[in-house]
Protein backbone atom coordinates (compact mmCIF):
# COMPACT_ATOMS: atom_id res chain seq x y z
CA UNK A 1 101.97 155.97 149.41
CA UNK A 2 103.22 155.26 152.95
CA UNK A 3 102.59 157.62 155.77
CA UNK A 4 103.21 158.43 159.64
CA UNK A 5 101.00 159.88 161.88
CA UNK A 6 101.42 160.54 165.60
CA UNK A 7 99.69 161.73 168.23
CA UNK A 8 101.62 164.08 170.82
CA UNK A 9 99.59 164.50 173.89
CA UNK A 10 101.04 167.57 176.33
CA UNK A 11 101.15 166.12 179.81
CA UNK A 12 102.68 167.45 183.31
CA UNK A 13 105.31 164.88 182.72
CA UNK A 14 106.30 166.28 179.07
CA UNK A 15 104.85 164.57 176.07
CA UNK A 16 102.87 162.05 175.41
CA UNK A 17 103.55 160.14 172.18
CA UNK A 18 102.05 157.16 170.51
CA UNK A 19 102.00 156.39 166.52
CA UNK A 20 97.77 156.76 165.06
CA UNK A 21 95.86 155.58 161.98
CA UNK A 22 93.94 157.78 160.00
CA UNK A 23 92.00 155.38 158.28
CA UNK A 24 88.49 156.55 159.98
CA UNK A 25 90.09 160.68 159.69
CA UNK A 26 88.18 162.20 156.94
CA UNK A 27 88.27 165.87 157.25
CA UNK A 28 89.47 168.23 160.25
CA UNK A 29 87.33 167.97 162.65
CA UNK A 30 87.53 164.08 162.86
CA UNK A 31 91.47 164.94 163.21
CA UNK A 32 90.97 166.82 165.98
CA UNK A 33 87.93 165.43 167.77
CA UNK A 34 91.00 162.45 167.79
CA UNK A 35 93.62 164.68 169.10
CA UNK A 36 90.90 165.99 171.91
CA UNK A 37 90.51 162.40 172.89
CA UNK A 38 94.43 162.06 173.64
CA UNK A 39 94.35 164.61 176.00
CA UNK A 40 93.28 164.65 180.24
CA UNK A 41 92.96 168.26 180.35
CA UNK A 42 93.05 170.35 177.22
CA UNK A 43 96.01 170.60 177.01
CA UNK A 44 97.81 170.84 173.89
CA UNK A 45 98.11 168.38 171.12
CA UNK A 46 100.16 168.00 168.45
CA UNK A 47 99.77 165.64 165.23
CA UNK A 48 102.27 164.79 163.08
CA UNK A 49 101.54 163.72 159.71
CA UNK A 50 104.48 162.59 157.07
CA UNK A 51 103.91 161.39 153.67
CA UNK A 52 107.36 159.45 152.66
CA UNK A 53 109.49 161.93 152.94
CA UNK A 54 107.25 164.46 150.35
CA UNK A 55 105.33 166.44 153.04
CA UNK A 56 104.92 166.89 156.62
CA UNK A 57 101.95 168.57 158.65
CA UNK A 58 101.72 169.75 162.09
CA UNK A 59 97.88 170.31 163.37
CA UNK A 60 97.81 171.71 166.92
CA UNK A 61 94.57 171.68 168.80
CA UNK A 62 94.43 173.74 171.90
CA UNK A 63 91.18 172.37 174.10
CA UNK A 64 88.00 173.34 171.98
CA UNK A 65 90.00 176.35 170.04
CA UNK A 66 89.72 175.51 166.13
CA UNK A 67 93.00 173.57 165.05
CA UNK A 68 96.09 175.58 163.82
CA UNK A 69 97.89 173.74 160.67
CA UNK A 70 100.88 173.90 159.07
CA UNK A 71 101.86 172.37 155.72
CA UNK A 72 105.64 172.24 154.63
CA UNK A 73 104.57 171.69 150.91
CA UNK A 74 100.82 171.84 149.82
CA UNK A 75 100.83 170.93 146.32
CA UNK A 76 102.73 167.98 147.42
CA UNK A 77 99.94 167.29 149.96
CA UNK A 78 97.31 168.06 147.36
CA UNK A 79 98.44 164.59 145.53
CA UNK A 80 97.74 162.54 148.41
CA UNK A 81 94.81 161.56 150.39
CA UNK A 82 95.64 162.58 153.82
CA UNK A 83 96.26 165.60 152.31
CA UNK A 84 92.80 166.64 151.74
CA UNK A 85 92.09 166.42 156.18
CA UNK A 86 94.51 169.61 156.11
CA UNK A 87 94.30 171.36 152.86
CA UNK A 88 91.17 173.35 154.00
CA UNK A 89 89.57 176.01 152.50
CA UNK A 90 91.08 178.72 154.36
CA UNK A 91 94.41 177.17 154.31
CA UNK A 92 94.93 177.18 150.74
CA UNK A 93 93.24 180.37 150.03
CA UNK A 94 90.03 179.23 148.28
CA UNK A 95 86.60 180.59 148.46
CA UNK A 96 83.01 178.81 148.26
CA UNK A 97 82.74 178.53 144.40
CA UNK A 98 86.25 178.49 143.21
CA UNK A 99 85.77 175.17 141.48
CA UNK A 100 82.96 177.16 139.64
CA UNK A 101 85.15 179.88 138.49
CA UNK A 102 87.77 177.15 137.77
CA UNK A 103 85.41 175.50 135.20
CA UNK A 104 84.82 179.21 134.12
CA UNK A 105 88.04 179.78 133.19
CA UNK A 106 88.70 176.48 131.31
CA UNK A 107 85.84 177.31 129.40
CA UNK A 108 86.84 180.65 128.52
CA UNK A 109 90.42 178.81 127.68
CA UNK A 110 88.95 176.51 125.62
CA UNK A 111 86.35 179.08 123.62
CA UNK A 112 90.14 181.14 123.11
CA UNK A 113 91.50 178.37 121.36
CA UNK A 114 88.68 177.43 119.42
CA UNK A 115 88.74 180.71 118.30
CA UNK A 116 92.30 181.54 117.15
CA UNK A 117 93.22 183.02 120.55
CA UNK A 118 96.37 181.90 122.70
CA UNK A 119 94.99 181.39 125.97
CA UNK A 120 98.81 181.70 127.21
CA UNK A 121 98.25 185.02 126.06
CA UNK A 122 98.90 186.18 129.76
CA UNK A 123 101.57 183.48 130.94
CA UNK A 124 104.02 186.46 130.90
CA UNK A 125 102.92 187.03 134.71
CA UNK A 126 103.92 183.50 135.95
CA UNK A 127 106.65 185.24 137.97
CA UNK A 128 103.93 187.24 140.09
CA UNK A 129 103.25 184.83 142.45
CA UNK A 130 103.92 181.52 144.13
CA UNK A 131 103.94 178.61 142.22
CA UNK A 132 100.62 176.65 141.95
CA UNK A 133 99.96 172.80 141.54
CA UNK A 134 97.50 170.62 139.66
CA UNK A 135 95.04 171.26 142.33
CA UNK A 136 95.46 175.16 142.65
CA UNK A 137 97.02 174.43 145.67
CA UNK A 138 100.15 176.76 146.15
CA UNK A 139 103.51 174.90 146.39
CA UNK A 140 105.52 175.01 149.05
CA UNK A 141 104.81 175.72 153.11
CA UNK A 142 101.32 176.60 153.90
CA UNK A 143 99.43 177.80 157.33
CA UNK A 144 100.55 178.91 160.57
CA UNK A 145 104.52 179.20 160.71
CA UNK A 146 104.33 180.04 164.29
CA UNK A 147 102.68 177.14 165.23
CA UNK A 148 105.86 175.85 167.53
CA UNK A 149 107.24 179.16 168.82
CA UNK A 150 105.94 178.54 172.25
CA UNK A 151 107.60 175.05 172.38
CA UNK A 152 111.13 176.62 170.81
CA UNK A 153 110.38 175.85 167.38
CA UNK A 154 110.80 179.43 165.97
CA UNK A 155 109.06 180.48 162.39
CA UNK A 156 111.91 180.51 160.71
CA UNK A 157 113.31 177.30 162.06
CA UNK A 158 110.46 175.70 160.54
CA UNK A 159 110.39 177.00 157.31
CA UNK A 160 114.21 176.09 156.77
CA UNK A 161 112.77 172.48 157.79
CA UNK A 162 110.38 172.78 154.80
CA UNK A 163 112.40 174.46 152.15
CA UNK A 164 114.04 172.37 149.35
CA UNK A 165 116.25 169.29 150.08
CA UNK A 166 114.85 169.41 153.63
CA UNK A 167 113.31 166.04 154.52
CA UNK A 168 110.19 165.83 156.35
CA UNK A 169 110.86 163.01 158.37
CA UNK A 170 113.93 164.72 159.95
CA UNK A 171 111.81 167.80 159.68
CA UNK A 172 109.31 165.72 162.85
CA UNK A 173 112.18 164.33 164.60
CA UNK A 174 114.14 168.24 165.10
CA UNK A 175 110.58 169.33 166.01
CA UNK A 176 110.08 166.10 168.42
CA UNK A 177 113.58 166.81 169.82
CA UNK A 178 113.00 170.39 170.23
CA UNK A 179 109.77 169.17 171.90
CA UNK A 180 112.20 167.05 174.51
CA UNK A 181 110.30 163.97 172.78
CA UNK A 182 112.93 163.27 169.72
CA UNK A 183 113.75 159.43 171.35
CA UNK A 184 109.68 158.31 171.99
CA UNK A 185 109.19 159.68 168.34
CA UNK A 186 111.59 157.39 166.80
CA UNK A 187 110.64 154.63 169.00
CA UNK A 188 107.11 154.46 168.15
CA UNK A 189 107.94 154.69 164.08
């Protein structure tokens, strides 16, 4: 799958924006040790991450302050490699030793079946919460929705940008234009 990432450096002329692999990025703290090293002063730094058109993340690393992330569809990013550099623990709501308790419950699934029992027994409560990929990862926007409000990117401005039929390329160029950035964006796709 194709992707986009870019690298939005805060300057004291406005932003600073040049196009980045992520070839060498395996987890987050290679993404931003590289978003540290586009900036003079600690200032802030965005990274925009698009995965054709299914998914967008914005990571925003403030000096030596951990990274704030947001994901406008994480089962979508789930499927994909780059994916995995955002999707942390924390983000998706996992726990040290949820792939244990994963394998748990397949096994108690599978002794169910063996045994006569429906192990959709309980798929009456599907409706209780959101809706969950292959991965376990929940669908739809993940992380910190108020990741932009201090550049005029209100919450709910960017969960409309994430909700369905929203594309996530458009979604980086409102939030680059917002920004005052929209035209270096574009030029450096």
């Amino acid at each position: 799958m194709a992707y986009f990432a870019a690298v939005l450096a805060r300057t004291e002329d406005g932003w600073s924006v040049s196009e980045t692999e992520l070839d060498d990025v395996e987890t987050l703290a290679d993404l931003a040790d590289l978003a540290r090293e586009a900036s003079d002063d600690e200032e802030t730094v965005l990274v925009f991450i698009e995965q054709e058109d299914a998914w967008f993340a914005v990571v925003r690393v403030d000096g030596e302050e951990d990274p704030r992330i947001f994901v406008s569809d994480g089962a979508a990013a789930a499927r994909s490699a780059y994916g995995e550099i955002v999707l942390t623990d924390e983000l998706v709501g996992r726990t040290p030793g949820d792939e244990l308790d994963d394998l748990d419950n397949l096994v108690a699934e599978l002794d169910d079946d063996a045994s006569g029992g429906s192990a959709s027994d309980d798929d009456d409560d599907d409706d209780d919460g959101p809706a969950v990929g292959a991965d376990g990862v929940p669908a739809g926007p993940l992380g910190d929705i108020e990741v932009l409000t201090e550049y005029g990117v209100s919450a709910r401005q960017l969960l409309a940008m994430s909700g369905e039929g929203a594309v996530p390329g458009d979604a980086l160029t409102e939030i680059a234009d917002s920004l005052g950035c929209g035209e270096v964006l574009e030029a450096v796709r």
